[in-house]
Protein backbone atom coordinates (compact mmCIF):
# COMPACT_ATOMS: atom_id res chain seq x y z
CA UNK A 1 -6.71 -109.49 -29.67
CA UNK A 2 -10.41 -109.01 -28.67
CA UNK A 3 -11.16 -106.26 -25.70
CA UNK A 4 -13.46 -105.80 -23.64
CA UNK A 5 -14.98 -103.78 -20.73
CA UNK A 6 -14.31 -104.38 -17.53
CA UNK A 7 -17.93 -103.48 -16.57
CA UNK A 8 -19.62 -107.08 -17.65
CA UNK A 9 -23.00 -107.14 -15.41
CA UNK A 10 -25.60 -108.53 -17.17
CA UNK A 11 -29.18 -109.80 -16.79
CA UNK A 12 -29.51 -107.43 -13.17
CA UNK A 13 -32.77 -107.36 -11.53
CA UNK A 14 -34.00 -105.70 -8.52
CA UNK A 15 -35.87 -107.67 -5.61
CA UNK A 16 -37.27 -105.59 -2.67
CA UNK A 17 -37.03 -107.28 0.93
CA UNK A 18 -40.52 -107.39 2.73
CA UNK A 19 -39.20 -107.96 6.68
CA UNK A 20 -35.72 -105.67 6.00
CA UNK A 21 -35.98 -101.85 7.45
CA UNK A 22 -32.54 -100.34 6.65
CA UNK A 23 -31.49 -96.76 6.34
CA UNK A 24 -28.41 -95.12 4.63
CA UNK A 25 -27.01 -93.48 7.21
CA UNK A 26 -26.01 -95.76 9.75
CA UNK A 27 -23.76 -93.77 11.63
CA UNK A 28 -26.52 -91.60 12.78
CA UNK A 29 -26.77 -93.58 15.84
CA UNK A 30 -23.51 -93.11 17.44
CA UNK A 31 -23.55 -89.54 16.44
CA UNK A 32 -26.90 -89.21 18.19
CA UNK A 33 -25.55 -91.44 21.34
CA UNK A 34 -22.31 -88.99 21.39
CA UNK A 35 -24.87 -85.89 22.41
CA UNK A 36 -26.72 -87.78 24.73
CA UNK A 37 -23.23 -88.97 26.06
CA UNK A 38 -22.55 -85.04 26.08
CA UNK A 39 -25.94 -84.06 27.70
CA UNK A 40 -26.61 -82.16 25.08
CA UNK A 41 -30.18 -82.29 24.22
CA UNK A 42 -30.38 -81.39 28.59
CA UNK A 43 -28.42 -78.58 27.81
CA UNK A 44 -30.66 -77.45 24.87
CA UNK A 45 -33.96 -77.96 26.98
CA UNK A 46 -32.90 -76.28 29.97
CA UNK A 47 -31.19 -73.18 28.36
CA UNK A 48 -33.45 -72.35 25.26
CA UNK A 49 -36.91 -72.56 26.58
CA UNK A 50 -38.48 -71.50 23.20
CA UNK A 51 -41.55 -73.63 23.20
CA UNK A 52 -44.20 -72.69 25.34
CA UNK A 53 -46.57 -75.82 24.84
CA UNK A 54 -44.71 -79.29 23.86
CA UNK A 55 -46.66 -81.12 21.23
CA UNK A 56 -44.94 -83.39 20.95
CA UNK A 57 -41.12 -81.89 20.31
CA UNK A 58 -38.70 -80.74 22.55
CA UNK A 59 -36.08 -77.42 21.45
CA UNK A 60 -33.76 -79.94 21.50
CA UNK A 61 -35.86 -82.27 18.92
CA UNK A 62 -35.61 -79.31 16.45
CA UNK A 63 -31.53 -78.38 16.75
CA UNK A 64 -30.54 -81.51 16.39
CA UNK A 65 -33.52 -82.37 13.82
CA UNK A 66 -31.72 -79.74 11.71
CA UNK A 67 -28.16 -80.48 13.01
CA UNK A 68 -28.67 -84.21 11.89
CA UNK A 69 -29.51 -83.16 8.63
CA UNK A 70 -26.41 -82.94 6.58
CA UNK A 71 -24.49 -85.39 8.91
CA UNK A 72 -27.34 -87.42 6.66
CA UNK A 73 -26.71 -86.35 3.54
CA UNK A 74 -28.86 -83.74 3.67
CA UNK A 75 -28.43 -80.27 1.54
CA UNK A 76 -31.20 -77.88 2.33
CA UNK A 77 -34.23 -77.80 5.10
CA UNK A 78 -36.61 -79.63 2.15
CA UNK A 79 -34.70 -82.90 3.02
CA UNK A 80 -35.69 -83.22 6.11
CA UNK A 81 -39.13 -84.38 4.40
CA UNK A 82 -36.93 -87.37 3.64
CA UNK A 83 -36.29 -88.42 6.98
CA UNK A 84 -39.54 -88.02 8.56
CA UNK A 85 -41.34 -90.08 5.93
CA UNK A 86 -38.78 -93.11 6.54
CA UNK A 87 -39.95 -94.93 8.69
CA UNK A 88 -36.72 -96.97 9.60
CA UNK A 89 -34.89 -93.50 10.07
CA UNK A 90 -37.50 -92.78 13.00
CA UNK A 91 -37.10 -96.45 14.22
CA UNK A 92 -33.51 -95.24 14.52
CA UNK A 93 -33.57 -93.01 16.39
CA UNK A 94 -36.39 -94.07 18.81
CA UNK A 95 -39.15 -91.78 17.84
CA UNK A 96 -42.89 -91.84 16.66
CA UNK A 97 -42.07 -88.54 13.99
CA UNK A 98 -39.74 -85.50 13.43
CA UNK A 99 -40.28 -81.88 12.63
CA UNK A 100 -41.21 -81.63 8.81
CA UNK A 101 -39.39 -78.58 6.74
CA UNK A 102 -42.44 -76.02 7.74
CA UNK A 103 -42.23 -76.80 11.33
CA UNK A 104 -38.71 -76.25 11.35
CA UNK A 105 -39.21 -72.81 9.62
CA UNK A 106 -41.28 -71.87 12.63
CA UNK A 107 -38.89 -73.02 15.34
CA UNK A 108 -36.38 -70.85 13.91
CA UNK A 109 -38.43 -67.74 13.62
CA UNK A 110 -39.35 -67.98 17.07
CA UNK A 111 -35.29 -67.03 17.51
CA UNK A 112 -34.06 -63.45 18.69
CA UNK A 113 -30.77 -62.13 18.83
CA UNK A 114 -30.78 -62.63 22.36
CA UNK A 115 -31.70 -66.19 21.65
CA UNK A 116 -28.78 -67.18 19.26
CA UNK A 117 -26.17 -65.75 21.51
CA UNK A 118 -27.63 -68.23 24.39
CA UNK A 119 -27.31 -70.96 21.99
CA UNK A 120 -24.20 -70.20 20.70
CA UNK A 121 -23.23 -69.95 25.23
CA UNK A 122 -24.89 -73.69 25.49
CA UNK A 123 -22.97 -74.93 22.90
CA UNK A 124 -19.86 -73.41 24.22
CA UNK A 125 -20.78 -75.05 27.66
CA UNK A 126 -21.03 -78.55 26.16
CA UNK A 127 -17.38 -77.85 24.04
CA UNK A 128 -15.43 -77.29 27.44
CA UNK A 129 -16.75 -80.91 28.40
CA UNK A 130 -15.47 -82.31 24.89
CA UNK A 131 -12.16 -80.28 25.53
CA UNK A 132 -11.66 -81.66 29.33
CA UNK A 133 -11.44 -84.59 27.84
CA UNK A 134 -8.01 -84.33 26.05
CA UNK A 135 -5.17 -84.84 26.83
CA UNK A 136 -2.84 -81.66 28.35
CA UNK A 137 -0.73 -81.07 25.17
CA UNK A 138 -3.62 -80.33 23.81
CA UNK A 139 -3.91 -77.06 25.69
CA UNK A 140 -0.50 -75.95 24.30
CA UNK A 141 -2.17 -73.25 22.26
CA UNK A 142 -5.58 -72.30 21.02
CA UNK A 143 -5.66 -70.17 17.72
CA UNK A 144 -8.81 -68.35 16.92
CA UNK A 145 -9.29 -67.53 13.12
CA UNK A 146 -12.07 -65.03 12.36
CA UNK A 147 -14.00 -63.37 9.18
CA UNK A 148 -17.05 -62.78 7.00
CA UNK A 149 -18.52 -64.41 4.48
CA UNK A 150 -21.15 -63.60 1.92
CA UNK A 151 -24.60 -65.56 1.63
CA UNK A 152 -26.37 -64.92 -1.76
CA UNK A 153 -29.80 -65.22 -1.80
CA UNK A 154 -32.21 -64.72 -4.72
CA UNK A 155 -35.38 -63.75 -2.59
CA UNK A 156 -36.88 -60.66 -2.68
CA UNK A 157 -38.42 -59.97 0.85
CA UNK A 158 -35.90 -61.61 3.05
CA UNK A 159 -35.69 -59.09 6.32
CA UNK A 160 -32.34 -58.00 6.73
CA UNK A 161 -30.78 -58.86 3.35
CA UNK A 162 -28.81 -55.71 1.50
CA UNK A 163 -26.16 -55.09 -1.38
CA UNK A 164 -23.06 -56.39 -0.51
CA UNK A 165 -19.33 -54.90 -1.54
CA UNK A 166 -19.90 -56.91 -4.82
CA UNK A 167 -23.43 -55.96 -5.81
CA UNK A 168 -24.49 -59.36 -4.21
CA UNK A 169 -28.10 -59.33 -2.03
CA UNK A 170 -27.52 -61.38 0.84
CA UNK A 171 -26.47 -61.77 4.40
CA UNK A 172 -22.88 -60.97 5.43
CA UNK A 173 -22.61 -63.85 8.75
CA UNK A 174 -19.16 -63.51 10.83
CA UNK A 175 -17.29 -66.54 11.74
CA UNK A 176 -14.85 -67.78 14.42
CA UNK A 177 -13.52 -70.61 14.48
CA UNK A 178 -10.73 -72.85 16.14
CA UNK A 179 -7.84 -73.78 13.57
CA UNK A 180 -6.64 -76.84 15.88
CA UNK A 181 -9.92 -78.93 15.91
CA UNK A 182 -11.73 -76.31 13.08
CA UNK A 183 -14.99 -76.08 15.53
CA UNK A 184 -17.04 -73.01 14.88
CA UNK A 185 -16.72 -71.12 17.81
CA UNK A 186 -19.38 -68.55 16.96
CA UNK A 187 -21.52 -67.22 14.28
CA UNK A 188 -23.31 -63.79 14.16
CA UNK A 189 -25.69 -62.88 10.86
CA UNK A 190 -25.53 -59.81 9.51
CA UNK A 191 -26.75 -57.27 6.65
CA UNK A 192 -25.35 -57.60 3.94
CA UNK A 193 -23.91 -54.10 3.54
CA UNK A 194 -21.57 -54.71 7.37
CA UNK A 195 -18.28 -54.44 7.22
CA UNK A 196 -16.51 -57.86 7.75
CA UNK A 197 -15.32 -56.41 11.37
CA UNK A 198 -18.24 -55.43 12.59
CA UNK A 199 -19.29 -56.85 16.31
CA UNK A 200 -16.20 -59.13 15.68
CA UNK A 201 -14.76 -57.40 19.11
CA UNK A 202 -17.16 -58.90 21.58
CA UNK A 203 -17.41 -62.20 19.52
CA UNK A 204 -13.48 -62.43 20.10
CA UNK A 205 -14.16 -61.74 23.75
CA UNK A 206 -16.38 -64.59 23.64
CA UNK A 207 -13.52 -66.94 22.60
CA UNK A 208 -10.98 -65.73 24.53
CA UNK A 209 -13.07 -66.17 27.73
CA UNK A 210 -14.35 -69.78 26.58
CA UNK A 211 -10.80 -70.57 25.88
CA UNK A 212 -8.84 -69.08 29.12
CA UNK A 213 -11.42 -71.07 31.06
CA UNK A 214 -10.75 -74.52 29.32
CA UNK A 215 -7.32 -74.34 30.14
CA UNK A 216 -5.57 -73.13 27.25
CA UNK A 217 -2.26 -71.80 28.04
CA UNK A 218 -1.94 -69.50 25.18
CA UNK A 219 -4.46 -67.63 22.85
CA UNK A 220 -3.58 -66.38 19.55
CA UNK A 221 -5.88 -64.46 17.49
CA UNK A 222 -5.61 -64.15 13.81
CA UNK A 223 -7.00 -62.08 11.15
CA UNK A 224 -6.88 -60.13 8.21
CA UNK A 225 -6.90 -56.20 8.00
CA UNK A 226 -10.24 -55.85 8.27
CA UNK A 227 -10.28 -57.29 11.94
CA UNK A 228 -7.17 -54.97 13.05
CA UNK A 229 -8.92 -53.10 15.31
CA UNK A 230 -6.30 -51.05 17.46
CA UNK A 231 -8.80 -49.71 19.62
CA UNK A 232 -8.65 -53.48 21.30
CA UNK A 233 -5.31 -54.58 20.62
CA UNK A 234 -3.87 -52.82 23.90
CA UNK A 235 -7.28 -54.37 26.14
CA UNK A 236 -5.92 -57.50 24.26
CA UNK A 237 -2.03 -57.45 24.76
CA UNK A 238 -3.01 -56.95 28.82
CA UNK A 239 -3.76 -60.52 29.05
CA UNK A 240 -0.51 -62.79 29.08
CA UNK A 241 -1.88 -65.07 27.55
CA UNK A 242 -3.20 -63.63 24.12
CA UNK A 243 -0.81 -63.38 21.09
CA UNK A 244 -2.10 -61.68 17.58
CA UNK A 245 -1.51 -61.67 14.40
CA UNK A 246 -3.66 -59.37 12.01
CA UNK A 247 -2.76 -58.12 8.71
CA UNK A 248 -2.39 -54.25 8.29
CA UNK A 249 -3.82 -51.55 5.78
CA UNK A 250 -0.95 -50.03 4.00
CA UNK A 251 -0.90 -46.23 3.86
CA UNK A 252 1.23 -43.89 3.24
CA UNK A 253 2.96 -43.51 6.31
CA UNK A 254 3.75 -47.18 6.68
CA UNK A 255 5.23 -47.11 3.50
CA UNK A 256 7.30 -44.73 3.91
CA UNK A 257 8.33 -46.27 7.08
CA UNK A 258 8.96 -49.26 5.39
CA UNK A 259 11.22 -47.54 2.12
CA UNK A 260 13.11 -45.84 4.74
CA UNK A 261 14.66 -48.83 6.39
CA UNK A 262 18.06 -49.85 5.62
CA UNK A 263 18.32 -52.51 3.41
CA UNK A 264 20.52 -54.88 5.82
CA UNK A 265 17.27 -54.98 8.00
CA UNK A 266 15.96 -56.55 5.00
CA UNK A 267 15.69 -60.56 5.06
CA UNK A 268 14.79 -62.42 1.98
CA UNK A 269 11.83 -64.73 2.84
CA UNK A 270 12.31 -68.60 1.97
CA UNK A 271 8.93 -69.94 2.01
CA UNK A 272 9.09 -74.04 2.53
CA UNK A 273 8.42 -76.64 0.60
CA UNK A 274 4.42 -77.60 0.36
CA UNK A 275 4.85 -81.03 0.68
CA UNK A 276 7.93 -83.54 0.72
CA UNK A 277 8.44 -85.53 -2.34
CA UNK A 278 7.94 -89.02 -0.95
CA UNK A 279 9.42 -91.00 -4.62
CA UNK A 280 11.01 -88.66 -6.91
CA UNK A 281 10.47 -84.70 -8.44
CA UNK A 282 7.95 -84.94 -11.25
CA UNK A 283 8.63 -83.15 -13.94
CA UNK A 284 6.39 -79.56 -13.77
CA UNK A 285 3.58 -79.52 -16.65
CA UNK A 286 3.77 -76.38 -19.54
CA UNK A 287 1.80 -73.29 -17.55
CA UNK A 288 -0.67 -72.61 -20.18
CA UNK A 289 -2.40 -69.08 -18.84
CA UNK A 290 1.75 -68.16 -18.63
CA UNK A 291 1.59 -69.00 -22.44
CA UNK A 292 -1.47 -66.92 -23.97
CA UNK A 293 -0.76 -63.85 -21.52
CA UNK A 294 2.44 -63.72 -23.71
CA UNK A 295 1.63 -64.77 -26.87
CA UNK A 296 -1.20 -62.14 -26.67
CA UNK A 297 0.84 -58.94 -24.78
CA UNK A 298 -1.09 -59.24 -22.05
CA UNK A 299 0.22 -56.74 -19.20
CA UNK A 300 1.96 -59.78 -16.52
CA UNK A 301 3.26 -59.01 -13.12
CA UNK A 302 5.55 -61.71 -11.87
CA UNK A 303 6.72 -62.29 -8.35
CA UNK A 304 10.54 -62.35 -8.30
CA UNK A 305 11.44 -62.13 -4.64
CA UNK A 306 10.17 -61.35 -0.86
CA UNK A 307 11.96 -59.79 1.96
CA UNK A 308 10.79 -59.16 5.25
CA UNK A 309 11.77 -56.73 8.11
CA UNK A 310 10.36 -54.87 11.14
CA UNK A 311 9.70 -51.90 13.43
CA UNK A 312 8.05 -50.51 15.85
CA UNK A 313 4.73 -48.80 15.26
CA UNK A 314 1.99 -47.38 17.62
CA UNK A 315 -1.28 -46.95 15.99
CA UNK A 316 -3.20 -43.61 17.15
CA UNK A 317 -5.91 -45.88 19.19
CA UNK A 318 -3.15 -47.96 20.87
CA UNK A 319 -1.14 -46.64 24.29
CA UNK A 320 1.72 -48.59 23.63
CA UNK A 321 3.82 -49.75 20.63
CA UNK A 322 3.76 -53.34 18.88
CA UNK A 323 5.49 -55.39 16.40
CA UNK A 324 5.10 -54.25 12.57
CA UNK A 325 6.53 -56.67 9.94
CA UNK A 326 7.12 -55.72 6.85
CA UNK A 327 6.78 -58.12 4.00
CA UNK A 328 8.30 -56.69 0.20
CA UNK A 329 7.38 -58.17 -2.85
CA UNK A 330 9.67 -57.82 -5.62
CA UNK A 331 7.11 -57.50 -8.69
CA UNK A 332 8.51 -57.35 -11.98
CA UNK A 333 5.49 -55.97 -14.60
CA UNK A 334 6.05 -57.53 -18.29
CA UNK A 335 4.57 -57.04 -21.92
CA UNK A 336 5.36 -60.22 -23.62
CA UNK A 337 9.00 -61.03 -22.98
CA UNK A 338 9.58 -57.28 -22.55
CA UNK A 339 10.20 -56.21 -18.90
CA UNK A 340 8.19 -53.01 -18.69
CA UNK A 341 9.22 -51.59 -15.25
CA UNK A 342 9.94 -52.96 -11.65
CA UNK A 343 7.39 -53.01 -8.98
CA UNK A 344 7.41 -52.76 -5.39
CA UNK A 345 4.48 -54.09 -3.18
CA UNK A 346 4.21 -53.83 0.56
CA UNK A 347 2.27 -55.81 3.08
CA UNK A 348 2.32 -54.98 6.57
CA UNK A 349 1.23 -57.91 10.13
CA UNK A 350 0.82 -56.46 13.58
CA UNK A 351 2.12 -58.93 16.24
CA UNK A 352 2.36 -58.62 20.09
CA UNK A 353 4.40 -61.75 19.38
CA UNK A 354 8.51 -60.61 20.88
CA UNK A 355 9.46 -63.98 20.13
CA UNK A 356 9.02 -65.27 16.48
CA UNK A 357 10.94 -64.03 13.35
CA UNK A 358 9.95 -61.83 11.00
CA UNK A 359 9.44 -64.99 8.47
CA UNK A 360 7.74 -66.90 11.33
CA UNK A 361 5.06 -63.59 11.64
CA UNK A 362 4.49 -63.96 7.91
CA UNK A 363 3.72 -67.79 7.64
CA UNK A 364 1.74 -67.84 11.09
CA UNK A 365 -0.60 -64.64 9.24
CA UNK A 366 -0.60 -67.20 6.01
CA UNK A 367 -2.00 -69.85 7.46
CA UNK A 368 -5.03 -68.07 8.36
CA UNK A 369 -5.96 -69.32 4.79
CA UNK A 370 -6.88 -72.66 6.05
CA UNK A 371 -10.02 -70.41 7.76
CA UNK A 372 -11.06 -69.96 4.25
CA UNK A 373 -11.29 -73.75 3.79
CA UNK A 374 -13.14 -74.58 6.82
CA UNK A 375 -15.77 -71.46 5.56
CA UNK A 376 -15.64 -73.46 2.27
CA UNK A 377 -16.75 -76.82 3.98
CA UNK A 378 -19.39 -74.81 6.18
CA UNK A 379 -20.97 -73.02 2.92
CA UNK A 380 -20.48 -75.80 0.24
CA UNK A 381 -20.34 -79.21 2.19
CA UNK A 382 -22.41 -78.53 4.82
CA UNK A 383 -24.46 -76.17 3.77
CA UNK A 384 -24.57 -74.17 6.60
CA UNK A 385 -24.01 -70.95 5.42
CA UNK A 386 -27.46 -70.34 3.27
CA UNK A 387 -30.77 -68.36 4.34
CA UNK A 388 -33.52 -70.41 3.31
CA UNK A 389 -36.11 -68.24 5.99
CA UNK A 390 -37.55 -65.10 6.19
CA UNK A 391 -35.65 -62.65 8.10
CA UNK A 392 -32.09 -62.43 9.48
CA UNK A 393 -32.68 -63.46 13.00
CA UNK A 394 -34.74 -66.92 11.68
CA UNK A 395 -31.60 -67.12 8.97
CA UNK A 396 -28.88 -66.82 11.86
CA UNK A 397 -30.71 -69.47 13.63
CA UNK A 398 -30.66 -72.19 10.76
CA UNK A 399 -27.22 -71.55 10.57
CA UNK A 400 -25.80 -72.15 14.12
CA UNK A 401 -27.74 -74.95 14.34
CA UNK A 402 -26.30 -76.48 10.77
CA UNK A 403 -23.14 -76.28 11.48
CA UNK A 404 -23.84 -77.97 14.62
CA UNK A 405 -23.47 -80.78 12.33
CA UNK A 406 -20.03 -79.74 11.94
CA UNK A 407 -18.66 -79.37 15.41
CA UNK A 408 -20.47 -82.81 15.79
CA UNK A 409 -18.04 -84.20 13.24
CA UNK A 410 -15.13 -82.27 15.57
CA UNK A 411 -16.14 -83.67 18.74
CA UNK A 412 -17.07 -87.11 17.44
CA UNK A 413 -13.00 -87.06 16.81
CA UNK A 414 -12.11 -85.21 19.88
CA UNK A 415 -13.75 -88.51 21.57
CA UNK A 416 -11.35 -90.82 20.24
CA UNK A 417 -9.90 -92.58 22.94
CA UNK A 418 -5.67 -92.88 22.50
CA UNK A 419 -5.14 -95.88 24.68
CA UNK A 420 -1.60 -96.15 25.93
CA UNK A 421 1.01 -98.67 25.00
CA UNK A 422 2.09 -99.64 21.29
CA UNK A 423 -1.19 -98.29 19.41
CA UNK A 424 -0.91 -94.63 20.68
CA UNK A 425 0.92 -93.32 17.82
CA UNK A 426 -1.31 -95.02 15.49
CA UNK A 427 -4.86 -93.89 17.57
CA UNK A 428 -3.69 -90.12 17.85
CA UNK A 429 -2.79 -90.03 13.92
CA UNK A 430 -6.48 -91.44 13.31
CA UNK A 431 -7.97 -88.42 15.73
CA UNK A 432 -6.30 -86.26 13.56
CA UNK A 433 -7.11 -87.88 10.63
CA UNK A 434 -10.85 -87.56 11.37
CA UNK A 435 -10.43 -83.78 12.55
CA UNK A 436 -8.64 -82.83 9.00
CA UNK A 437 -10.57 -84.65 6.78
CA UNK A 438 -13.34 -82.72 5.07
CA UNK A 439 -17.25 -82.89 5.69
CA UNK A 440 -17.96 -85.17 2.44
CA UNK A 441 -15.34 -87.94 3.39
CA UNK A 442 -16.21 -87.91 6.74
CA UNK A 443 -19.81 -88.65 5.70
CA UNK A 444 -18.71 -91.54 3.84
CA UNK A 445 -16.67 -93.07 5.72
CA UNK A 446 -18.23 -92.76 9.55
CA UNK A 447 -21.99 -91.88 8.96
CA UNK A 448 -23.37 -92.97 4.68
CA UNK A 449 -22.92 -96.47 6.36
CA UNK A 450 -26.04 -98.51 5.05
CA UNK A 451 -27.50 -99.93 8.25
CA UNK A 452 -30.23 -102.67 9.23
CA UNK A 453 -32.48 -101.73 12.09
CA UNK A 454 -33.64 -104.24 14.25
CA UNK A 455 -35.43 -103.72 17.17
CA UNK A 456 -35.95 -107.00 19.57
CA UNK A 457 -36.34 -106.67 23.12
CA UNK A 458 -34.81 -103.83 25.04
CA UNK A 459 -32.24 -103.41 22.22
CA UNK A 460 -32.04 -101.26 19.13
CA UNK A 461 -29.56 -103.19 17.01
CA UNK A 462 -27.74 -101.36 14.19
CA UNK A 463 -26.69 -103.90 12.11
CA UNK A 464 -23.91 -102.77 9.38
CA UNK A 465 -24.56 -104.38 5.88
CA UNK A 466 -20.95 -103.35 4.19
CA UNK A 467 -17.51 -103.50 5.91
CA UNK A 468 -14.18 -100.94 5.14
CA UNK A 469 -11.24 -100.50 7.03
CA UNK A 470 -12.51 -97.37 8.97
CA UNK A 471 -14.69 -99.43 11.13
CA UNK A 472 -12.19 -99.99 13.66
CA UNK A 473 -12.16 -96.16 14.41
CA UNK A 474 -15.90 -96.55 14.22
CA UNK A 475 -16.23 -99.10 16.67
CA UNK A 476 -13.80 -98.03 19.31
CA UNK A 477 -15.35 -94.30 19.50
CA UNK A 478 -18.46 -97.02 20.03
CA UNK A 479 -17.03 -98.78 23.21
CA UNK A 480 -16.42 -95.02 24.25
CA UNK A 481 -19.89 -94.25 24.51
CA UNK A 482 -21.26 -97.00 25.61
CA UNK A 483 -19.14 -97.07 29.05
């Protein structure tokens, strides 16, 4: 029996079309008619004000020049050389020519600290409209994740870079963001050398008074120990309406606190399933790092059980008393398949919550890990989180209005209608969908769609040259904006 491959094109040639403008990124015109639809670019013009003379561009021309950019495919502030030099990406979007790379440089060093935290207000102003928009379960609950991240950079004479914990040079930005839609509420640059909690206080603030203003019945905050700062928790727990969860530094006292407890106030912890087995348990593969640290007497510590339990605890900068849980983690330290000795770990969550479990306190603090994958997206996917300028105002600048990109990609789901009657069910799990789904799929499924421009008339016609079955999501965000 002969085989063979499946791949069998032959003979291809290439023919270029002479009358055919088309771009890549088709989607970039309901993305750019969702901020008009938003007023954003009036926002942007009215609030920012950093231009003195206009020739030609607007301060809005330059956010969402740079915002557009990865929602295009684009990586760093070089590729925006590669839209202003196609010609059907200006036909597009309606315009004679865009900022180039150096020009964009400028416009962000002409950004002071003063100046990000009124951009970070305008887009914050624009958000409430997205958020009026939904419907009221929506405003349930509104949990605000927060931490740092490190930005590497390899230059020399970047203003504002230092050593980080790690021996890294680089910036250290702050982020908050909102775990139910993953929008970056707020970004603030920083030296490299700041502590992870530093200025998080008022940018918390910030979020708490953007979200008791949209509506949101309750407000919880979550962090890890770095952001436990009990000099704010009681300023905090005064408004009704703000739960937290932060993770605790273990010291002495706490653990002896916590080894002092009876052991029936001990529960053991039952973490859930990840995921339900939909056809039938697969068979678990041979754990080969669990292999060589034996065969080689490497020193192993193995988990072998968790129990949680709680008290009262009133840090010195607090007034009044809150919630400590206690999580122990049974460790057992092994040679080999010699059990050396047993090992106890503790880690400690302060809660103003009265209400969950102990268990409950633990998972709610755990899922602040899905922060680190939205910090992932901003660094990695879209490239947000980089300092390609010269000095750590100009750096913050580029990076707010990157991820602008981002909270694009949010609202552009947040706009999904969810018409009533027997397609509800079916519209809200595609807003959801599009919300979860990271910034690389999203790009290929809503905006990577190549695109002939025609312009006839009065009308700029995007005409789609490939079809999928995410077009109907597409098209009915489309009848959206277009009322």
């Amino acid at each position: 029996m002969t085989f063979e491959p499946e791949f069998k094109a032959s003979n291809i040639h290439y023919e270029v079309s002479a009358k055919t403008g088309a771009i890549l990124c088709g989607g970039i015109g309901a993305m750019h008619l969702l901020a008009k639809r938003l007023g954003l670019p009036e926002a942007i013009d009215q609030r920012l004000q950093l231009l003195k003379i206009h020739l030609p561009y607007q301060d809005s021309d330059h956010v969402l020049n740079i915002a557009y950019n990865p929602l295009c495919g684009g990586t760093c502030l070089q590729d925006l050389e590669l839209r202003r030099n196609d010609e059907n990406y200006l036909n597009a979007l309606g315009t004679r020519r865009i900022p180039d790379p150096t020009t964009a440089g400028d416009y962000c060093r002409r950004f002071t600290a003063a100046d990000c935290f009124t951009y970070i207000d305008t887009v914050n102003d624009i958000r409430r409209k997205v958020w009026a928009k939904q419907p009221k379960e929506f405003f349930k609950r509104a949990t605000i994740n927060m931490d740092g991240s490190l930005t590497e950079t390899l230059g020399e004479c970047k203003q504002g870079m230092d050593i980080a914990y790690d021996g890294t040079w680089g910036y250290h930005p702050l982020l908050l963001t909102l775990a139910e839609t993953r929008e970056v509420l707020s970004i603030v640059n920083r030296s490299g050398n700041r502590p992870s909690h530093e200025g998080a206080a008022a940018e918390v603030d910030r979020a708490i008074a953007l979200c008791d203003q949209a509506g949101f019945e309750m407000i919880v905050l979550h962090g890890d120990t770095d952001f436990s700062q009990t000099r704010h928790l009681d300023r905090w727990d005064s408004n009704p309406k703000v739960r937290f969860v932060f993770g605790f530094d273990r010291n002495a006292k706490l653990e002896e606190m916590a080894a002092n407890l009876p052991e029936s106030d001990w529960q053991v912890l039952e973490r859930p399933a990840r995921y339900t087995v939909k056809t039938e348990q697969r068979q678990r593969p041979a754990n080969v790092k669990e292999q060589i640290v034996k065969q080689r007497q490497f020193e192993n510590k193995r988990l072998q059980s968790e129990h949680v339990a709680e008290f009262l605890y009133e840090p010195t900068a607090c007034g009044d008393p809150y919630r400590m849980v206690a999580l122990r983690k049974n460790i057992s330290v092994e040679k080999g398949d010699q059990v050396l000795f047993p090992l106890i770990v503790y880690f400690f969550y302060i809660t103003n919550d009265w209400q969950a479990t102990p268990a409950e306190v633990v998972f709610e603090a755990n899922d602040r890990c899905n922060h680190e994958n939205d910090i992932a997206q901003l660094k990695n996917a879209v490239r947000a989180l980089h300092a390609p300028l010269d000095n750590l105002e100009s750096n913050w600048a580029y990076m707010l209005m990157t991820s602008l990109g981002w909270n694009l990609k949010a609202w552009w789901a947040l706009m999904l209608p969810e018409a009533p009657g027997r397609w509800q069910e079916q519209h809200r799990a595609d807003k959801q969908w599009v919300l979860k789904i990271e910034f690389k799929t999203f790009l290929n499924a809503f905006m990577l769609l190549p695109c002939q421009i025609i312009r006839t008339g009065r009308k700029l016609v995007y005409r789609l040259l490939s079809c999928h079955p995410r077009l109907s999501i597409f098209f009915r965000l489309l009848q959206v904006l277009r009322c």
